[in-house]
Protein backbone atom coordinates (compact mmCIF):
# COMPACT_ATOMS: atom_id res chain seq x y z
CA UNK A 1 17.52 46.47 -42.68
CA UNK A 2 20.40 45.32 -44.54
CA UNK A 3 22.36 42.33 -42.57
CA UNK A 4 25.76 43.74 -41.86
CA UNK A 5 28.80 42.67 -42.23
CA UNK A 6 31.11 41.57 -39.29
CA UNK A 7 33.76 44.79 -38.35
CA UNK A 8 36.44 41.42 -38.56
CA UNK A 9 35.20 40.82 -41.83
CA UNK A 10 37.43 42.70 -44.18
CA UNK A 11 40.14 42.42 -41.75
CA UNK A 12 42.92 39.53 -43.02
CA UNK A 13 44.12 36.93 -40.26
CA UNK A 14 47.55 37.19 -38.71
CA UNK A 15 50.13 35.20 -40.34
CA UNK A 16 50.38 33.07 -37.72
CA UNK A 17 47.05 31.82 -38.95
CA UNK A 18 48.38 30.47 -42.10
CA UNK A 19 46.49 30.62 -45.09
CA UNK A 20 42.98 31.82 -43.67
CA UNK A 21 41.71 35.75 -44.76
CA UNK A 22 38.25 37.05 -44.33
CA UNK A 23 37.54 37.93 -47.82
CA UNK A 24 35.56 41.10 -48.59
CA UNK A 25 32.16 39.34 -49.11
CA UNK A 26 31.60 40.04 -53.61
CA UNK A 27 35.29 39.14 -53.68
CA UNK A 28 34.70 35.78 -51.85
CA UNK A 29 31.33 34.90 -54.22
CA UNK A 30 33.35 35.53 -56.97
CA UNK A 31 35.95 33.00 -55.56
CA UNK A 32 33.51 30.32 -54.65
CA UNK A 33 31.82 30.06 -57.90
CA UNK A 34 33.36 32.06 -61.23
CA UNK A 35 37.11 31.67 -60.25
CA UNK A 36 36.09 27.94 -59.25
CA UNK A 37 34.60 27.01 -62.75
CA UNK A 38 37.47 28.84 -64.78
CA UNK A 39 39.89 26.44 -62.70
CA UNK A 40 38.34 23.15 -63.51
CA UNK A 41 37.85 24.59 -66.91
CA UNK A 42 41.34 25.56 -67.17
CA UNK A 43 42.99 22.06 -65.14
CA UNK A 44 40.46 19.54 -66.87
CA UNK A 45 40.58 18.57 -70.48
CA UNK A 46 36.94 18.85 -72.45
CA UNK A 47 35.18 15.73 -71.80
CA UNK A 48 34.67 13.16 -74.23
CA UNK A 49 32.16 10.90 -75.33
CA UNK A 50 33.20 7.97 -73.15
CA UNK A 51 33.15 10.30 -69.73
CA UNK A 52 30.57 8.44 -67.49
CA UNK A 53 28.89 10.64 -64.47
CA UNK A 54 28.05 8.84 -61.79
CA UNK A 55 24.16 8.72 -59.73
CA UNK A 56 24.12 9.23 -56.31
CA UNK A 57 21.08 9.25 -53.57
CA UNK A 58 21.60 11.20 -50.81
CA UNK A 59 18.70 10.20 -48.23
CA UNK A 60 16.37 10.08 -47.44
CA UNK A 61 17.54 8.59 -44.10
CA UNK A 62 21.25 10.87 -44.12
CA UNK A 63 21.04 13.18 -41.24
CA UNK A 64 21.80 16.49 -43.10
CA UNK A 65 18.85 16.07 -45.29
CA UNK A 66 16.42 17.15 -42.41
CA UNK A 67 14.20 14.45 -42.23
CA UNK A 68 12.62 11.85 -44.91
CA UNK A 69 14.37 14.19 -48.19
CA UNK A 70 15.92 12.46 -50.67
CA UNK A 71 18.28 14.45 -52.51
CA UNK A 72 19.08 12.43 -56.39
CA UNK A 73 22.68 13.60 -57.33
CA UNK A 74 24.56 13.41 -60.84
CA UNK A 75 27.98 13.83 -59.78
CA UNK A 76 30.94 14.27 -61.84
CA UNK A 77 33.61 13.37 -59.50
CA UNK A 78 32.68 15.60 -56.58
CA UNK A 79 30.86 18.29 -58.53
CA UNK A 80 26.99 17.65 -58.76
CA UNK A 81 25.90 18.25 -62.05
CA UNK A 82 22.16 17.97 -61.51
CA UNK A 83 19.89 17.15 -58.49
CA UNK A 84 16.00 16.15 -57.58
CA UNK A 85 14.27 16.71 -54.51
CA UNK A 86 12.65 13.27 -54.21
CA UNK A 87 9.56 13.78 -51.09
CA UNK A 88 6.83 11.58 -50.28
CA UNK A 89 8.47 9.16 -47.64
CA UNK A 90 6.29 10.72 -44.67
CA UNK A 91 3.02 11.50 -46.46
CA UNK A 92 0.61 11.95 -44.12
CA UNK A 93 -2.67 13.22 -45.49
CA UNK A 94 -3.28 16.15 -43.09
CA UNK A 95 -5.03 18.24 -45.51
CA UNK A 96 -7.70 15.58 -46.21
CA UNK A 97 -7.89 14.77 -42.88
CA UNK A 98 -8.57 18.14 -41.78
CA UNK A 99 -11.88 17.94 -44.35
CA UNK A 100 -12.88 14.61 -41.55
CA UNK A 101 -12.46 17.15 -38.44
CA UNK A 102 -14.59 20.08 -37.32
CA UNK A 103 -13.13 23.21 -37.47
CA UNK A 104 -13.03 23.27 -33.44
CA UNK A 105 -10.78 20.27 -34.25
CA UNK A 106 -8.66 21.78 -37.07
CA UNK A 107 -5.89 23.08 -35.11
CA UNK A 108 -4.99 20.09 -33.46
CA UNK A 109 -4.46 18.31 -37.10
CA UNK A 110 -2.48 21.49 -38.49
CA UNK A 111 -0.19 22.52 -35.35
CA UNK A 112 1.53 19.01 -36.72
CA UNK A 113 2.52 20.24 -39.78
CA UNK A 114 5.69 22.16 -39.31
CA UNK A 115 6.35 20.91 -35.80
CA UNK A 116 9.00 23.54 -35.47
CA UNK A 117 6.53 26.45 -35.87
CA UNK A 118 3.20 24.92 -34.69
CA UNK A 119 1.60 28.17 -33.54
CA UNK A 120 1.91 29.51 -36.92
CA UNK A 121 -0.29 26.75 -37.98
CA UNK A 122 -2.71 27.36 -35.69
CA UNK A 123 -2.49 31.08 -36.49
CA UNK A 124 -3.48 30.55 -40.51
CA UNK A 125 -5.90 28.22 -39.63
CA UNK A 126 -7.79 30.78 -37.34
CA UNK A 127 -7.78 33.58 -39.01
CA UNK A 128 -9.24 31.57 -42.19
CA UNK A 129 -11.99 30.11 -40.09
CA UNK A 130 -12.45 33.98 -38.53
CA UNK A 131 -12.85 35.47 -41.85
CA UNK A 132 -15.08 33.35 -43.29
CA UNK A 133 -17.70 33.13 -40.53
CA UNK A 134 -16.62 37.08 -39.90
CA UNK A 135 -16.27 37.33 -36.53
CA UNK A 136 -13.71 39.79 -34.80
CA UNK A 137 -11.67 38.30 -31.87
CA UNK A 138 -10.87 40.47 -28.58
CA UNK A 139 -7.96 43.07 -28.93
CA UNK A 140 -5.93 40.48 -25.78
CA UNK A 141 -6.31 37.45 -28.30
CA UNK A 142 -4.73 39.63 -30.95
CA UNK A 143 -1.55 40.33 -28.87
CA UNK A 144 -1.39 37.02 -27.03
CA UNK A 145 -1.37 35.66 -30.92
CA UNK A 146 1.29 37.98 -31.45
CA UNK A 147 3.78 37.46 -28.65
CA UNK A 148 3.35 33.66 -28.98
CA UNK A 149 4.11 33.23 -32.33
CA UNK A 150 7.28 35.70 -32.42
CA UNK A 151 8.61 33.82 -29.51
CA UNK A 152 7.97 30.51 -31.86
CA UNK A 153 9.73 32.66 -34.70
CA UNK A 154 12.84 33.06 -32.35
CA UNK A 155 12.89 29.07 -31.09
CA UNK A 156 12.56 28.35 -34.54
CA UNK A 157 15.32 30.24 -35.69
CA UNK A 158 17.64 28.77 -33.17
CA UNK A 159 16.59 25.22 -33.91
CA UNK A 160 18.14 26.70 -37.24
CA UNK A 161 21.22 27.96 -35.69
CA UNK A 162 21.79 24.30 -33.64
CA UNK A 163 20.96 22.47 -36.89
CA UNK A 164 22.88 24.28 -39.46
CA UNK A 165 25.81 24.20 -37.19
CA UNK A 166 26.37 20.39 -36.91
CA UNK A 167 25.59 20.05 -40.83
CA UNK A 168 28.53 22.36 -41.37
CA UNK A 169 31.36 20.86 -38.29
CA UNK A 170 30.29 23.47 -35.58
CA UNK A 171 29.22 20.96 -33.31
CA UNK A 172 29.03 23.11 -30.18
CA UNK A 173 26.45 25.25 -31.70
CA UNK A 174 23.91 22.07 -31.58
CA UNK A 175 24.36 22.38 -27.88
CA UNK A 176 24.21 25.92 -27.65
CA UNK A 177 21.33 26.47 -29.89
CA UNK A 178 19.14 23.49 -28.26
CA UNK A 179 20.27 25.28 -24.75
CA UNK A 180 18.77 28.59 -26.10
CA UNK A 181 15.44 26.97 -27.59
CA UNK A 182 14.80 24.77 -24.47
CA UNK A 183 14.25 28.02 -22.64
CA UNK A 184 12.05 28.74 -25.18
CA UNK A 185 10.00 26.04 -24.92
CA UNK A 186 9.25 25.70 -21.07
CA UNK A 187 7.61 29.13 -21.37
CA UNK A 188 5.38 27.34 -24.29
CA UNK A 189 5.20 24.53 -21.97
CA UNK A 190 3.78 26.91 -18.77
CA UNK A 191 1.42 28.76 -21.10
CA UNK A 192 -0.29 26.08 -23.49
CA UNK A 193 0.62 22.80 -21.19
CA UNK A 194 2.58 21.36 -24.12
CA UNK A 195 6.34 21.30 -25.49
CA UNK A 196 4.82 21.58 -29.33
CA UNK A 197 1.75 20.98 -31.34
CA UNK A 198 0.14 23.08 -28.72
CA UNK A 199 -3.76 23.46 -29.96
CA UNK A 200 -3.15 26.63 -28.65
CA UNK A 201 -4.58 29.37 -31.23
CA UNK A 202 -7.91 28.33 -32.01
CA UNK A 203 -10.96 30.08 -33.81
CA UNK A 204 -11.90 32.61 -31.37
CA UNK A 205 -8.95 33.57 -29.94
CA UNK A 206 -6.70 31.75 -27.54
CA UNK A 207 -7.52 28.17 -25.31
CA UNK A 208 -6.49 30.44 -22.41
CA UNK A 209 -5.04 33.25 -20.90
CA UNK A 210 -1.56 33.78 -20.27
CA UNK A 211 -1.10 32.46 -16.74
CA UNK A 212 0.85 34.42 -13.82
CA UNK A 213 4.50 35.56 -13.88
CA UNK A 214 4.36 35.24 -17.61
CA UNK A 215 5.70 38.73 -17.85
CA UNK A 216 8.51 37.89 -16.09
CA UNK A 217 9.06 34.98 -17.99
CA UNK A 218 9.26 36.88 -21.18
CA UNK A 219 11.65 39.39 -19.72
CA UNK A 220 13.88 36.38 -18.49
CA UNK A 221 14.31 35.19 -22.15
CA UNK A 222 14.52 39.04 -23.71
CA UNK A 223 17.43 39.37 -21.26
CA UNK A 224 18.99 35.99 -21.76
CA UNK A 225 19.06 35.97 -25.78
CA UNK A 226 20.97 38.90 -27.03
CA UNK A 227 24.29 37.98 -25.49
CA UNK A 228 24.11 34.92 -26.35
CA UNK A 229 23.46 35.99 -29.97
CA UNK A 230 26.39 37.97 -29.57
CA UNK A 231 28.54 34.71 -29.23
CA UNK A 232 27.06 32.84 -31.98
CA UNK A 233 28.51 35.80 -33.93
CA UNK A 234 32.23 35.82 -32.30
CA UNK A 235 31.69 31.13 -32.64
CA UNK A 236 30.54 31.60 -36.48
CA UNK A 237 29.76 34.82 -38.36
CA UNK A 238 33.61 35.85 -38.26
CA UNK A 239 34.96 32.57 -38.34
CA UNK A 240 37.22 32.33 -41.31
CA UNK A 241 36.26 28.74 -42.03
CA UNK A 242 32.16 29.07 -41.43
CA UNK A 243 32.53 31.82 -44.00
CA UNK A 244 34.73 29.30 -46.00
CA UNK A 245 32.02 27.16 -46.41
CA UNK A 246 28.88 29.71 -46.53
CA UNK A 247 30.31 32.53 -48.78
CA UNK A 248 29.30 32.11 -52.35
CA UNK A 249 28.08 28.55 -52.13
CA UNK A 250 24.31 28.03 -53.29
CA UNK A 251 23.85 31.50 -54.52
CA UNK A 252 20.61 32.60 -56.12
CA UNK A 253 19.27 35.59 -57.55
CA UNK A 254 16.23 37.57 -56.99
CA UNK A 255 14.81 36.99 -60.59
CA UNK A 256 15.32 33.07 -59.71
CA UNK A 257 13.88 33.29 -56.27
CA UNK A 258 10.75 35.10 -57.53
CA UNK A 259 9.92 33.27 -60.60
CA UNK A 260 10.45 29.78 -58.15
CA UNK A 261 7.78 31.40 -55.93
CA UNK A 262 10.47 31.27 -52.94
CA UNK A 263 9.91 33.59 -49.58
CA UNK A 264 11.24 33.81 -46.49
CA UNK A 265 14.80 33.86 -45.98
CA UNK A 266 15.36 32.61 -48.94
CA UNK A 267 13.75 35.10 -51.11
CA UNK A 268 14.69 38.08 -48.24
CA UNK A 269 18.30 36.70 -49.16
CA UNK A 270 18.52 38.01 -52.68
CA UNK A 271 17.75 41.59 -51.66
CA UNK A 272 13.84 41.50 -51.71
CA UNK A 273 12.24 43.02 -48.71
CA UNK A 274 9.25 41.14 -48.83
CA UNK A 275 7.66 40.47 -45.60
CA UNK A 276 3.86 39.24 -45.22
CA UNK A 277 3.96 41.00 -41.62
CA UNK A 278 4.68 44.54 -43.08
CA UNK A 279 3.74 43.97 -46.89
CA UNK A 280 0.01 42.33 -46.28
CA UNK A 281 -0.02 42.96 -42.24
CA UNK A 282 -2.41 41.14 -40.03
CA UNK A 283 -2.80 40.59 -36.39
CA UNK A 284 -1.53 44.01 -34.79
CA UNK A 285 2.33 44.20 -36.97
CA UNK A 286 1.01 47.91 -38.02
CA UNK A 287 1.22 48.77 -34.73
CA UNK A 288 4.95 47.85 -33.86
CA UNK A 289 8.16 48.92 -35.34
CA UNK A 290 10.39 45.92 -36.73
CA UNK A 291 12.65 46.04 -39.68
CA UNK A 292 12.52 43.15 -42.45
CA UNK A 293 16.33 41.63 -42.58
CA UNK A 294 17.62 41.52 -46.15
CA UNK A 295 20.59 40.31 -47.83
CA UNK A 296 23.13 40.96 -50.84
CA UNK A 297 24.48 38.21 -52.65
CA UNK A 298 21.53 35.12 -51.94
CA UNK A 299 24.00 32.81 -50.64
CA UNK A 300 24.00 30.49 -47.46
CA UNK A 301 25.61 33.50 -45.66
CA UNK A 302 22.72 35.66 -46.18
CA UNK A 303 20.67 33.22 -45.26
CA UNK A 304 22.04 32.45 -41.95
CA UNK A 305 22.81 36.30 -40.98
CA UNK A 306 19.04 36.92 -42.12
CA UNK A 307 17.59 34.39 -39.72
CA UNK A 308 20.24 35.15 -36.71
CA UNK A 309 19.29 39.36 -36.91
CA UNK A 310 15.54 38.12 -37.30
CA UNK A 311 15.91 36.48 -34.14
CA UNK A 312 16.81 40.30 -32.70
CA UNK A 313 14.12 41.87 -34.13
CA UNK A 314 11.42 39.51 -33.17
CA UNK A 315 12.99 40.32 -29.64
CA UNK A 316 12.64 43.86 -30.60
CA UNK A 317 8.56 42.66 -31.20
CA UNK A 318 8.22 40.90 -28.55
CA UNK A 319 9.14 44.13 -26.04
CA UNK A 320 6.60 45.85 -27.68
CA UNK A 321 3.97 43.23 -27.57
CA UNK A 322 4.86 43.78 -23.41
CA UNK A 323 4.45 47.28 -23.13
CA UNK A 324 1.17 47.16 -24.97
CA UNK A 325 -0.61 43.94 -23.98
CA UNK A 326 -4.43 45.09 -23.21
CA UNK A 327 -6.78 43.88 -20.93
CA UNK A 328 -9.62 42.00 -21.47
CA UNK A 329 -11.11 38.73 -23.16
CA UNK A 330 -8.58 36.27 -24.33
CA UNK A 331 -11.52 34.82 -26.68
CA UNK A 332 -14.54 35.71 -28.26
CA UNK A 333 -18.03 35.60 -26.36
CA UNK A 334 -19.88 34.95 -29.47
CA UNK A 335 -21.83 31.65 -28.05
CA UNK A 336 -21.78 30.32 -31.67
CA UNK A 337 -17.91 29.29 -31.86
CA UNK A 338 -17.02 29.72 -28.13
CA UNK A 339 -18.06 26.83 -25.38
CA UNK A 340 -19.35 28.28 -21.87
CA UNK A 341 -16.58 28.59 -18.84
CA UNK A 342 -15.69 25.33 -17.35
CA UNK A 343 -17.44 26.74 -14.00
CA UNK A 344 -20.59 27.20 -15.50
CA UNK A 345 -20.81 23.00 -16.77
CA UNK A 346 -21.39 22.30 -13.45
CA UNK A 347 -24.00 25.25 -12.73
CA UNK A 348 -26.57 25.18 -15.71
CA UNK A 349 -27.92 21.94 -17.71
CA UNK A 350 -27.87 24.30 -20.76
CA UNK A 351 -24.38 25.55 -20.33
CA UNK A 352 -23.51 21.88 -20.34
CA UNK A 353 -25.65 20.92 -23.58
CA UNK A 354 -23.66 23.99 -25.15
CA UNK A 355 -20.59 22.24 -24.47
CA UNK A 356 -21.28 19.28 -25.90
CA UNK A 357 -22.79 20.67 -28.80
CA UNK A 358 -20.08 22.35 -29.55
CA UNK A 359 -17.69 19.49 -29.01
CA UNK A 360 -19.77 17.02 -30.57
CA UNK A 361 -20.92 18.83 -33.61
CA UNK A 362 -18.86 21.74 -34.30
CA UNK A 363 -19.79 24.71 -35.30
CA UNK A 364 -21.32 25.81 -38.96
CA UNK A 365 -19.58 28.65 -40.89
CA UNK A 366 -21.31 30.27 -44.18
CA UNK A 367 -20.49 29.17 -47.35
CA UNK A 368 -17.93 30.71 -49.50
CA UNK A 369 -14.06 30.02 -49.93
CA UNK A 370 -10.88 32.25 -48.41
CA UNK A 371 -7.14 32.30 -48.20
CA UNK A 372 -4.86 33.85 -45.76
CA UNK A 373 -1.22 33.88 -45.43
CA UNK A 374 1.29 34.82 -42.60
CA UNK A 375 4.72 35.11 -42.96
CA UNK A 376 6.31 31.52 -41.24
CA UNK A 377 9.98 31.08 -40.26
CA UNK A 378 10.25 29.72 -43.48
CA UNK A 379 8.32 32.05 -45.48
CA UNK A 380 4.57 32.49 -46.63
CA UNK A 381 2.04 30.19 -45.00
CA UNK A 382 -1.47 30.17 -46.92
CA UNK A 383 -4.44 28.61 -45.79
CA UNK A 384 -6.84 28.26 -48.23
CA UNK A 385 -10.42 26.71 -46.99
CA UNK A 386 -13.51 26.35 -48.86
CA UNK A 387 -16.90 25.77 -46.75
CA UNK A 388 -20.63 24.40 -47.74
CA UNK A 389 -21.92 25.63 -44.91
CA UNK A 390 -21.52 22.77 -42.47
CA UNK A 391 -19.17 21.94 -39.56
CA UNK A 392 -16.20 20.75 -41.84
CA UNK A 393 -14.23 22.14 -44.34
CA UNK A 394 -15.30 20.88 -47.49
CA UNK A 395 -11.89 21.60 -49.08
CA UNK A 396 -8.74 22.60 -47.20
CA UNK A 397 -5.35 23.45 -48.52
CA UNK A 398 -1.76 24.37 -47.02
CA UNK A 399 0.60 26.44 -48.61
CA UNK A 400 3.63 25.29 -46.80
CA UNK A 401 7.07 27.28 -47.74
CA UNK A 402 9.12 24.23 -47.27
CA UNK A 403 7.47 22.82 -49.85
CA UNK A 404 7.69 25.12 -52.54
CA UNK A 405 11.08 26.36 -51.21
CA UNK A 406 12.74 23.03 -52.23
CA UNK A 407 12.24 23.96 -55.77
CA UNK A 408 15.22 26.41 -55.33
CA UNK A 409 17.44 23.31 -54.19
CA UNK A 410 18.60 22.30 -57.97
CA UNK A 411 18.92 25.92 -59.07
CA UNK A 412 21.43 26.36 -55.91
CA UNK A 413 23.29 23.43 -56.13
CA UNK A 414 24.59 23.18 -59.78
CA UNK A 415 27.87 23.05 -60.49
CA UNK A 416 28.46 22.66 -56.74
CA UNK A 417 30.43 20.01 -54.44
CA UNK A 418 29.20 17.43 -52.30
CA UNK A 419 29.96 19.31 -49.11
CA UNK A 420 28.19 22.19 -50.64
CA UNK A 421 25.23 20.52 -51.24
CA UNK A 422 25.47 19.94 -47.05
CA UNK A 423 25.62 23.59 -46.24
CA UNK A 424 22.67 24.48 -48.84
CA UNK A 425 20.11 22.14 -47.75
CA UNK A 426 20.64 23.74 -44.20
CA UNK A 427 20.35 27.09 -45.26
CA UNK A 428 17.04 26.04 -47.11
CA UNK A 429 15.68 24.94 -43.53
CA UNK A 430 13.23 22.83 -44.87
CA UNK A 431 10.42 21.10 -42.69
CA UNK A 432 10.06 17.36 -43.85
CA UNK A 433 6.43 17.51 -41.54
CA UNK A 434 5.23 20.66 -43.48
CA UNK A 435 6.32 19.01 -47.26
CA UNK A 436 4.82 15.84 -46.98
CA UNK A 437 1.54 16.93 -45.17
């Protein structure tokens, strides 16, 4: 599915309306970046050997920079030259600390990572545990997994849309995306007891099963979204100044994206349909129909229109995922990784020694090592985990997206302007909690 352009968009403004036109979209690229540079080449003298360039930090406490980022600048006048991601101000040692925990503990230390997708944390984590002591979970887990983590795909995505608005002046879209995601997150809230960092997805399957009227919940939000993605389109993807400031500006290609090892959106963005869910499926994806969102030109625009239309086709999942939720377990009955039912604690002395076995020692899983990737909001979440046989990893490693996404940030922001360098961090969406696990 190619992201499609606005019926407005090649439509110019009334006069009235001064100077504004919606450019055809290769006609505004061209604009924002070839026609820019043969100005200033054209209006500006060669400069000498006595021209200074000035270093600037941006962050890592400036709002737009998402977090702890710290963005080095050489600026000539407004234009940045070069720039650094600088990271390391919230270094938390999460991956080491996960080779302390037991693996029944591992999610909780994970679902912290990116804090705006937690399930998919929990989700990597699993399925690496699962295939290494090679256990299948119950057909329910599988689909509870599924509609859980969509539905953190689509609050995700609008945390984007709230975000990305107030870095570029739309300030109502903050409120309108954090009214949106809110919803969201009191369905989380009913189902897992928590807001985020849920400990939700664990080895085995699920901590529990969904609880009553959740169908109805779900059908609430499926109802509630798509006209209200309908006037983030008429507040921003026709606007002639949000395309002003999105068209053309930290454009990248597909050779670029690639050989920077860049997914998601990002990569999606330069025309590359590559999607873990359909490309390397897991869970049940085989089983729905979806379409992976792609892009033209690899600039912010893409990147927002990508993540807005994903945010209608995870709907499109997630009304699948109702129509063919099974019955049955929501977690595996294999006694080795799974504690008895609360119930039966206070029924049976060995029921209760299984619990605290479990709880106290963990569980062991065979040696050997494994990786396994999902496809994040952001892109391509590994997990890779290597075991000696006991109750802790004895090596664990994250491959966050945010984190290698960042590399694209100089590549995108040459020969750009301050302001620009605003609206491409955004459309990078990086997770400060995920890069400096």
């Amino acid at each position: 599915m190619t992201v499609t352009e606005n019926k407005s968009e090649t439509e110019s403004a009334s006069p009235d309306q001064g100077q504004l036109h919606l450019l055809p979209r290769r006609e505004s690229v061209l604009r924002m970046s070839e026609v820019r540079a043969a100005e200033i080449a054209e209006s500006e003298p060669l400069a000498d050997e006595n021209d200074q360039t000035m270093l600037m930090n941006m962050g890592p406490s400036h709002p737009s920079t998402h977090g702890v980022l710290r963005l080095m600048l050489e600026l000539d006048g407004e234009t940045v030259i070069r720039s650094k991601p600088i990271i390391g101000y919230l270094h938390t040692g999460m991956e080491k600390t996960g080779e302390t925990l037991t693996y029944l503990q591992g999610p909780t230390n994970v679902t912290r990572m990116d804090y705006a997708a937690p399930l998919f944390n929990e989700l990597v984590f699993s399925l690496a545990v699962e295939e290494l002591i090679g256990i299948e979970i119950p057909e329910r887990a599988t689909w509870i997994r599924m509609l859980m983590t969509e539905m953190n795909r689509i609050a995700s995505h609008l945390l984007f849309m709230a975000t990305n608005g107030m870095d570029l002046g739309a300030v109502s879209m903050m409120i309108y995306g954090w009214r949106e995601r809110e919803q969201v997150l009191r369905f989380f809230e009913k189902v897992t007891g928590l807001r985020m960092n849920h400990n939700y997805i664990r080895v085995g399957g699920v901590a529990a099963d969904l609880p009553d009227g959740w169908r109805d919940d779900v059908l609430h939000l499926l109802e509630m979204l798509p006209p209200r993605l309908e006037e983030y389109d008429i507040l921003m993807t026709g606007q002639p100044i949000w395309r002003e400031r999105l068209q053309g500006v930290g454009v990248i290609s597909s050779e670029e994206a690639i050989a920077l090892s860049a997914t998601g959106p990002i990569l999606r963005s330069t025309g590359v349909a590559w999607d873990l869910r359909r490309d390397m499926p897991y869970l049940a994806y085989p089983e729905v129909d979806f379409d992976v969102v792609v892009g033209s030109y690899g600039d912010s625009f893409d990147r927002y229109a990508i993540r807005l239309n994903e945010i209608r086709e995870s709907i499109r999942i997630v009304h699948q995922i109702l129509d063919k939720m099974p019955k049955g377990d929501y977690r595996s009955e294999d006694r080795k990784v799974t504690p008895p039912p609360r119930a039966r604690i206070d029924e049976s002395m060995e029921a209760l020694i299984h619990h605290f076995k479990i709880f106290t020692e963990g569980f062991k899983v065979p040696e050997g090592e494994v990786y396994v990737a999902v496809e994040s909001p952001r892109g391509e979440l590994g997990c890779y985990i290597v075991s000696d046989g006991g109750p802790k990893p004895y090596r664990m490693h994250i491959r966050g997206p945010s984190f290698v996404n960042l590399q694209t940030m100089p590549h995108m922001m040459a020969d750009s302007l301050i302001a620009d360098a605003v609206a491409i961090i955004s459309s990078v969406d990086p997770i400060l909690g995920e890069v400096d696990r």
